[in-house]
Protein backbone atom coordinates (compact mmCIF):
# COMPACT_ATOMS: atom_id res chain seq x y z
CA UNK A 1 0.00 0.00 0.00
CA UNK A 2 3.00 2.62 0.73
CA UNK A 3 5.20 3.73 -2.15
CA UNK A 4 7.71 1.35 -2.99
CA UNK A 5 11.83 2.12 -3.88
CA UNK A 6 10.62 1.73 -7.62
CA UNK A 7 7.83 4.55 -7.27
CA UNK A 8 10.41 6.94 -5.83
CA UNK A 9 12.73 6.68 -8.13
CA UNK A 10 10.51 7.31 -11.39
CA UNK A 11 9.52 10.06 -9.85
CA UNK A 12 12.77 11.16 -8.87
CA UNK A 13 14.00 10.59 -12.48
CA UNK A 14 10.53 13.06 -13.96
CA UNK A 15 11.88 15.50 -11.83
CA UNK A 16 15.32 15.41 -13.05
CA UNK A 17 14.10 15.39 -16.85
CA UNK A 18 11.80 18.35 -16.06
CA UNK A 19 13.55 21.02 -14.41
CA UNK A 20 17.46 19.70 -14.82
CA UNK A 21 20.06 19.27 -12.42
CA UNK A 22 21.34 22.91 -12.12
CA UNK A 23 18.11 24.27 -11.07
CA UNK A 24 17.45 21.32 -8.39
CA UNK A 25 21.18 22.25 -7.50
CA UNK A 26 20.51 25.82 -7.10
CA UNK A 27 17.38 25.20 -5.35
CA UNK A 28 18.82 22.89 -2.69
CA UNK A 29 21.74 25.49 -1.94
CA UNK A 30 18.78 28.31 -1.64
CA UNK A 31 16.91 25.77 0.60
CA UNK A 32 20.28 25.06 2.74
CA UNK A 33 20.83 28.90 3.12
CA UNK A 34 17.17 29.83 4.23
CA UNK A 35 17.50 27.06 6.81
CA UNK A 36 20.99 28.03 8.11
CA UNK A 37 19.13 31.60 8.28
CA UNK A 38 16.25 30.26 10.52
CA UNK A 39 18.27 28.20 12.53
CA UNK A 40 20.57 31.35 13.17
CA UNK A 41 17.94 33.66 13.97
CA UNK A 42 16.29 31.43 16.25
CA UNK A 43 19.42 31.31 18.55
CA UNK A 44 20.09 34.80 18.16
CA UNK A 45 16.61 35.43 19.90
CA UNK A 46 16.84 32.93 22.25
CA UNK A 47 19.91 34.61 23.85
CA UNK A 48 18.20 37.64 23.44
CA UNK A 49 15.60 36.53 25.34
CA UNK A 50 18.04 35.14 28.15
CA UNK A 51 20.00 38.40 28.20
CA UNK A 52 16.52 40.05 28.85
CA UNK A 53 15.46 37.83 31.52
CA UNK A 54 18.73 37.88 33.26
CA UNK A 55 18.53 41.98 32.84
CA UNK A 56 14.89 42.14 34.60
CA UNK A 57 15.69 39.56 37.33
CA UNK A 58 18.50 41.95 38.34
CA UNK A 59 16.57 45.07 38.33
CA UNK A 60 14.03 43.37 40.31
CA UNK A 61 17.00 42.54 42.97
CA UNK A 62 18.31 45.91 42.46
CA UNK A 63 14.77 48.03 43.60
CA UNK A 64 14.23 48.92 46.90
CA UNK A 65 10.84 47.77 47.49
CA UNK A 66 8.65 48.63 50.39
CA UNK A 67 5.51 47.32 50.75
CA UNK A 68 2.67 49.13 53.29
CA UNK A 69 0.29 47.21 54.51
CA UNK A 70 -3.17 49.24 55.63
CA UNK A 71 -6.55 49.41 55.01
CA UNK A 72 -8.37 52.08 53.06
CA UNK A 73 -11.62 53.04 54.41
CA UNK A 74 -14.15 55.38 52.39
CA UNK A 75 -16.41 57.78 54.88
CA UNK A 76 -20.09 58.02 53.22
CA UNK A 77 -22.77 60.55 54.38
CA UNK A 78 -25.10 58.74 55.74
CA UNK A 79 -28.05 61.88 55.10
């Protein structure tokens, strides 16, 4: 029922005879380069991301916090 070894390569060989091996050669460098892209900008913005965590964590050590505890009360006329 699943494509067999013979399947793949007709198809492989249609392929070939339609669009030639320079322009599945320049495709497969173009698909290599916008992958080495993605994979680049993804770690660029996951140290990003670290560098801005570790930045907020330290100005949240950093600020003098005080906290008052009270209770507010509102006075109504009672008329």
């Amino acid at each position: 029922m699943g494509i067999s070894v013979w399947q793949l390569l007709i198809v492989l060989a249609i392929v070939l005879l339609l669009f030639g091996t320079k322009k599945l050669k320049n495709l497969g460098g173009d698909l290599g380069d916008t992958i080495r892209n993605f994979k680049k900008a993804v770690k660029e913005g996951e140290e990003e991301g670290a560098n801005t965590s570790a930045t907020l964590e330290k100005k949240d050590a950093d600020k003098d916090s005080t906290i008052i505890e009270g209770e507010v009360s509102q006075d109504k006329d009672k008329t």
